[in-house]
C-alpha atoms as a PDB file:
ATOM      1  CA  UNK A   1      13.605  -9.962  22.688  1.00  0.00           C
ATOM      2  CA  UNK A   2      11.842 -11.350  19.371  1.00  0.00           C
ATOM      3  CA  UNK A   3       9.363  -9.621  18.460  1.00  0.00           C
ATOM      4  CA  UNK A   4       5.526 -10.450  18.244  1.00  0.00           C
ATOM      5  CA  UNK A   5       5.552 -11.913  14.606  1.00  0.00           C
ATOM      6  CA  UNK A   6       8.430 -13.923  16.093  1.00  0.00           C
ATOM      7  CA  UNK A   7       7.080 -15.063  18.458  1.00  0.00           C
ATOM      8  CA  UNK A   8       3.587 -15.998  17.256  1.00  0.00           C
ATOM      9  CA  UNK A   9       5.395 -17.657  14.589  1.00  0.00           C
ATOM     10  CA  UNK A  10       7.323 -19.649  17.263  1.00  0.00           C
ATOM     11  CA  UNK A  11       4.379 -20.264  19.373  1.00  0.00           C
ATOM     12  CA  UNK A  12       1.705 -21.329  16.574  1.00  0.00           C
ATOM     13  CA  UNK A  13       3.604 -23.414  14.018  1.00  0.00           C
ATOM     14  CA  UNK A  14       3.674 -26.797  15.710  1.00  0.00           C
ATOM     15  CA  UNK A  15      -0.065 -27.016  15.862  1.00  0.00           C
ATOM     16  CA  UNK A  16      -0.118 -25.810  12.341  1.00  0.00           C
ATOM     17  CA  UNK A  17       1.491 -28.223  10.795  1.00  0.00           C
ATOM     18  CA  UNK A  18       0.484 -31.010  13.399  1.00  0.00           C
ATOM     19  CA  UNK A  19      -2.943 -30.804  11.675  1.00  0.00           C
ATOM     20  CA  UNK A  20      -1.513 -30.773   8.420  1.00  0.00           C
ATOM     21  CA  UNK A  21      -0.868 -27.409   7.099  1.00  0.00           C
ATOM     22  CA  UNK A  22       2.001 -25.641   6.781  1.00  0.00           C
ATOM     23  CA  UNK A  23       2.493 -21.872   8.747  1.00  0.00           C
ATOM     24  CA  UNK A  24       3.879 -19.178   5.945  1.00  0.00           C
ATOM     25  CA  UNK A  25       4.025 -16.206   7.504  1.00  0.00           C
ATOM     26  CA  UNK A  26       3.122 -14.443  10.820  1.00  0.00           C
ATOM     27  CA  UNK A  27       1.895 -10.403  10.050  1.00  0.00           C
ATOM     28  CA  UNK A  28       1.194  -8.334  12.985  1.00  0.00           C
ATOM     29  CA  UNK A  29      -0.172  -4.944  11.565  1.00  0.00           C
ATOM     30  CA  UNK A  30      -1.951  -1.501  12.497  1.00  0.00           C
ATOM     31  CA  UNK A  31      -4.546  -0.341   9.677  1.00  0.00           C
ATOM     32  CA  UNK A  32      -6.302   2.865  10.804  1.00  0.00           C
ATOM     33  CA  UNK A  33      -7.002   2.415  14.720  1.00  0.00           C
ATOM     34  CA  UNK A  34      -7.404  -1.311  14.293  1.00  0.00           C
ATOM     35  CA  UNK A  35      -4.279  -4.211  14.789  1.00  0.00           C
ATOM     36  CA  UNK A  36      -4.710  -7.618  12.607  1.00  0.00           C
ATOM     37  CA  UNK A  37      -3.126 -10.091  13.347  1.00  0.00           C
ATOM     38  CA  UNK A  38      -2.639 -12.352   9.851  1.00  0.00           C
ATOM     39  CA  UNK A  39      -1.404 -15.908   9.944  1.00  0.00           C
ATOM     40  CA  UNK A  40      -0.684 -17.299   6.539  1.00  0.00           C
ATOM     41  CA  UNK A  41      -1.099 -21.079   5.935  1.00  0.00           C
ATOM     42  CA  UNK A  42      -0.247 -23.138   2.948  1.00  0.00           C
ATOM     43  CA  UNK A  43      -0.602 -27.074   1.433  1.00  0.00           C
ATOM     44  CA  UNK A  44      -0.040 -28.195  -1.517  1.00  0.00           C
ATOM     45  CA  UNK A  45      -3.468 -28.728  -3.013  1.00  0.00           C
ATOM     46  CA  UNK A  46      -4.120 -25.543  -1.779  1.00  0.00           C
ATOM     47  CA  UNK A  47      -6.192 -23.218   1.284  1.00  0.00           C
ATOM     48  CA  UNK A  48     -10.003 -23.143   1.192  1.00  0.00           C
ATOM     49  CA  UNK A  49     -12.444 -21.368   3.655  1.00  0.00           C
ATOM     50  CA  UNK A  50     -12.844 -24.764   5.664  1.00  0.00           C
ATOM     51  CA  UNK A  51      -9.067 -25.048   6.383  1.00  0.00           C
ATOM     52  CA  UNK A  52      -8.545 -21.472   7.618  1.00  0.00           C
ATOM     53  CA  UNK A  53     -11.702 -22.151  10.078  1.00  0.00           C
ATOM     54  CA  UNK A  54      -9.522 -25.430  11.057  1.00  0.00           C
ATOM     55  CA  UNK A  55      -6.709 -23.559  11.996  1.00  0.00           C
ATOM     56  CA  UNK A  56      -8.482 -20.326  13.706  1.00  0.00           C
ATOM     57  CA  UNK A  57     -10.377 -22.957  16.134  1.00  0.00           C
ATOM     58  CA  UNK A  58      -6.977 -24.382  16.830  1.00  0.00           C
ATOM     59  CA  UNK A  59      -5.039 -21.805  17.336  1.00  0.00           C
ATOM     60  CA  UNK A  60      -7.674 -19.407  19.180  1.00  0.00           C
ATOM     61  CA  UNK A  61      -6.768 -20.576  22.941  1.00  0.00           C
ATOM     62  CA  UNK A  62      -3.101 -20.759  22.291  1.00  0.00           C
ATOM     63  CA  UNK A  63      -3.461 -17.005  21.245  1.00  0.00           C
ATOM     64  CA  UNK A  64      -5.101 -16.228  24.208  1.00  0.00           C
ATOM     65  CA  UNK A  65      -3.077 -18.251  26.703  1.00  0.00           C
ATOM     66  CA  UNK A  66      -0.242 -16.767  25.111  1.00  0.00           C
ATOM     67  CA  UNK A  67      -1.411 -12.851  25.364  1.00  0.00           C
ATOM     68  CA  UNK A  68       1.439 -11.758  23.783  1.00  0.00           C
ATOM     69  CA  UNK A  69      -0.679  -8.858  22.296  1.00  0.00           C
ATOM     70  CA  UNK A  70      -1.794  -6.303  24.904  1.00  0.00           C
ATOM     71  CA  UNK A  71      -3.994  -3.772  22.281  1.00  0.00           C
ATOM     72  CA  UNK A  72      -7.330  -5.642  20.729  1.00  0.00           C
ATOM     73  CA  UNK A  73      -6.861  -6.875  17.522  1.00  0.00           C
ATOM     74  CA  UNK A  74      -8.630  -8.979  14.843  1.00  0.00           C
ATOM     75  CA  UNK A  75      -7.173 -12.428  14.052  1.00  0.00           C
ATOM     76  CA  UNK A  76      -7.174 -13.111  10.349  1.00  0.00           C
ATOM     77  CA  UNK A  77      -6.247 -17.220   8.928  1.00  0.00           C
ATOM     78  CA  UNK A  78      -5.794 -16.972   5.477  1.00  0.00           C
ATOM     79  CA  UNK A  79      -4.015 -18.535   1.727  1.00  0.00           C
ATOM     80  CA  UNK A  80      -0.583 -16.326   1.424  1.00  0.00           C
ATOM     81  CA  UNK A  81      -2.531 -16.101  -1.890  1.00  0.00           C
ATOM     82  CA  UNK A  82      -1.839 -16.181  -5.816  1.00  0.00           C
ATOM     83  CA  UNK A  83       0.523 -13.218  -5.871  1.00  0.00           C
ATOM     84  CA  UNK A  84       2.270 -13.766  -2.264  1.00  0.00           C
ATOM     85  CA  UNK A  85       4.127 -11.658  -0.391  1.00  0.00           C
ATOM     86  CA  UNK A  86       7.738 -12.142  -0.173  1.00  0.00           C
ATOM     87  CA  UNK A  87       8.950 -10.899   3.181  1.00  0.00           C
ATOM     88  CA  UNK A  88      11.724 -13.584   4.245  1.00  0.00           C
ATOM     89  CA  UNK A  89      14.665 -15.406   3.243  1.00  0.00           C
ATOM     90  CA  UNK A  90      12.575 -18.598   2.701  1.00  0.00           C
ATOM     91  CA  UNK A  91      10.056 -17.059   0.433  1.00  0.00           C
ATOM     92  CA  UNK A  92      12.865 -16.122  -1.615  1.00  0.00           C
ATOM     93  CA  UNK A  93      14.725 -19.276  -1.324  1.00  0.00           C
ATOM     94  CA  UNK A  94      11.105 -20.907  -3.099  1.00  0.00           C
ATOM     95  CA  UNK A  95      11.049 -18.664  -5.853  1.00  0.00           C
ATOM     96  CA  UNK A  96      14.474 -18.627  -7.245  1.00  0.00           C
ATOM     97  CA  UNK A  97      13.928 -19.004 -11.090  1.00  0.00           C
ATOM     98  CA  UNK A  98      10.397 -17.166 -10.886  1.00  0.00           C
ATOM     99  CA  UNK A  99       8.917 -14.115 -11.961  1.00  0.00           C
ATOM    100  CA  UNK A 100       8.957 -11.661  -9.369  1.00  0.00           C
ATOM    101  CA  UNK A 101       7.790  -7.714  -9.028  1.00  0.00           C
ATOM    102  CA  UNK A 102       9.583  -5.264  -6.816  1.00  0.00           C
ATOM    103  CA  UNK A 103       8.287  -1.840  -5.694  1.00  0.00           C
ATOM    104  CA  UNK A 104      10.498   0.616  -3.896  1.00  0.00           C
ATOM    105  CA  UNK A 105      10.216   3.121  -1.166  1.00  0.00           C
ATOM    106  CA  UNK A 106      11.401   5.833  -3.768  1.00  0.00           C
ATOM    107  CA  UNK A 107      12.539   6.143  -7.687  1.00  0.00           C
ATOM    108  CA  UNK A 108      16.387   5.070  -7.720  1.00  0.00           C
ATOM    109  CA  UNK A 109      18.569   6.363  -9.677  1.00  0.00           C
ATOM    110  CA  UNK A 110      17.109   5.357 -12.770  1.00  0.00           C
ATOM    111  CA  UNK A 111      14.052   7.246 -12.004  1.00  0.00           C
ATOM    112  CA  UNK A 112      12.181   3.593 -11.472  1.00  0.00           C
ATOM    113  CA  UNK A 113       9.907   2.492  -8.638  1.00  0.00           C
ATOM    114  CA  UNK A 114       9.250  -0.703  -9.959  1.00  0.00           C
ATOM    115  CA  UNK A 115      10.977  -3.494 -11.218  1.00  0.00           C
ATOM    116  CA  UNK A 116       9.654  -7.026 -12.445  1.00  0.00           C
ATOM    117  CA  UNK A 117      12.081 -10.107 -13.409  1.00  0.00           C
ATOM    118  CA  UNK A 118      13.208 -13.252 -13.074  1.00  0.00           C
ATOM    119  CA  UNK A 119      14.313 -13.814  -9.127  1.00  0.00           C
ATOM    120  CA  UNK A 120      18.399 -15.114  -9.885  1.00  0.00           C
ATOM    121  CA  UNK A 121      19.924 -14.680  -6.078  1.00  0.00           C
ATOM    122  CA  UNK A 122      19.841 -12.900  -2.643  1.00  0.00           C
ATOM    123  CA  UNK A 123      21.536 -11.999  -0.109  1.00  0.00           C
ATOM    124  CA  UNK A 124      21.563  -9.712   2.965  1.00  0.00           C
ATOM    125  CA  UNK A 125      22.049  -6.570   1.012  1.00  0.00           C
ATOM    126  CA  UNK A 126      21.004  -6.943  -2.389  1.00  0.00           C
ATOM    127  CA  UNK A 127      18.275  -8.931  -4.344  1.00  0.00           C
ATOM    128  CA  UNK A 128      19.597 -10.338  -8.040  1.00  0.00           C
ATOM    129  CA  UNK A 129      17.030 -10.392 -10.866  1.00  0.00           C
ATOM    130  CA  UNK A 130      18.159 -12.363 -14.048  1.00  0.00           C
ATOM    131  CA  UNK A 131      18.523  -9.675 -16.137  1.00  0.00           C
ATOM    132  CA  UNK A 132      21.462  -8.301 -13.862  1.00  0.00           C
ATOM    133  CA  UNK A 133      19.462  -5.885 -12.454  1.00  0.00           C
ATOM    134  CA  UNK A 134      21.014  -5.718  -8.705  1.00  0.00           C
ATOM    135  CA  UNK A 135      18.419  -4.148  -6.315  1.00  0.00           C
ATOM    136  CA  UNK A 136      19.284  -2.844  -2.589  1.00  0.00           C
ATOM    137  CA  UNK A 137      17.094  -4.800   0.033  1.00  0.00           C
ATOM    138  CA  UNK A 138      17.430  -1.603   2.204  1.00  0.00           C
ATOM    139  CA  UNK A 139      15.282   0.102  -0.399  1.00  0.00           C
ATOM    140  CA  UNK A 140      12.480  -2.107  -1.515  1.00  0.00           C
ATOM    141  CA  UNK A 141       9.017  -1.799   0.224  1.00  0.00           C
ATOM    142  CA  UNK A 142       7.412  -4.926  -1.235  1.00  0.00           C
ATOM    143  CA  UNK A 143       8.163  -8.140  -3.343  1.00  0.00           C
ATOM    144  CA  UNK A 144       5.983  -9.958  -4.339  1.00  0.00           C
ATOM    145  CA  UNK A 145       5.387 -13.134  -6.977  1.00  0.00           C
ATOM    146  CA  UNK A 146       3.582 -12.751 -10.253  1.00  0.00           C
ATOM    147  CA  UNK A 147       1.193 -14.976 -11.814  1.00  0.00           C
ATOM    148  CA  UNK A 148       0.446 -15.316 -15.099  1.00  0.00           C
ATOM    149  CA  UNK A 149      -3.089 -14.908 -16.144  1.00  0.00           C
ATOM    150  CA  UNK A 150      -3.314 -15.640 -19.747  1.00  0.00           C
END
């Protein structure tokens, strides 16, 4: 059975992009006693407050119809922002050849926790910064892009 970022994801994404925007990611998440429920939307020119109210209206009854979420939770529509969140295959596949920053559950055995480089390749197991640094997948908690501010 797929589970309910799955199926959200399934269940929103042709209204999404039938009004012209397209559906990044699904998050389905308990913070303290409260579940959110983020959709992430994208175009190219960019997400403003007036797009993410687009999308909420449209996909509100859906949601509900739908009830694939017994507990109350808070619906959030929002830009996968600046420094996005890399949590599937296809975010990875669209930054190949960019700067990326790694965290992991604990220190390896190089005593780091962090790593930032140059995405190179991916697979199921491992994640390939440019530098030949070879990373588990098993033990990273969060990648993420990096932006440049200067």
């Amino acid at each position: 059975m797929a589970n309910i970022e799955e199926k959200v994801e399934k269940l929103l994404k042709p209204t999404i992009e039938n009004i012209g925007y397209d559906l990044d990611d699904v998050e389905y998440a308990k913070e303290g006693k409260n579940y959110f429920l983020r959709i992430y939307i994208d175009k190219p020119e960019g997400i403003d407050l007036k797009d993410c109210e687009t999308v909420n209206d449209a996909i509100s009854d859906l949601l509900d119809e739908a009830n694939y979420i017994k507990e109350q939770y808070f619906v959030e529509v929002s830009s996968p922002g600046i420094e996005r969140v890399l949590r599937k295959d296809k975010h990875l596949e669209q930054n190949k050849g960019k700067e990326i920053a790694i965290k992991l559950f604990k220190k390896d055995t190089l005593g780091n926790k962090e790593y930032e480089g140059t995405l190179k390749d991916f697979d199921e197991e491992y994640i390939l910064l440019e530098e030949d640094i070879k990373i588990e997948r098993k033990s990273i908690a969060q990648i993420k892009t990096v932006y440049d501010w200067d």
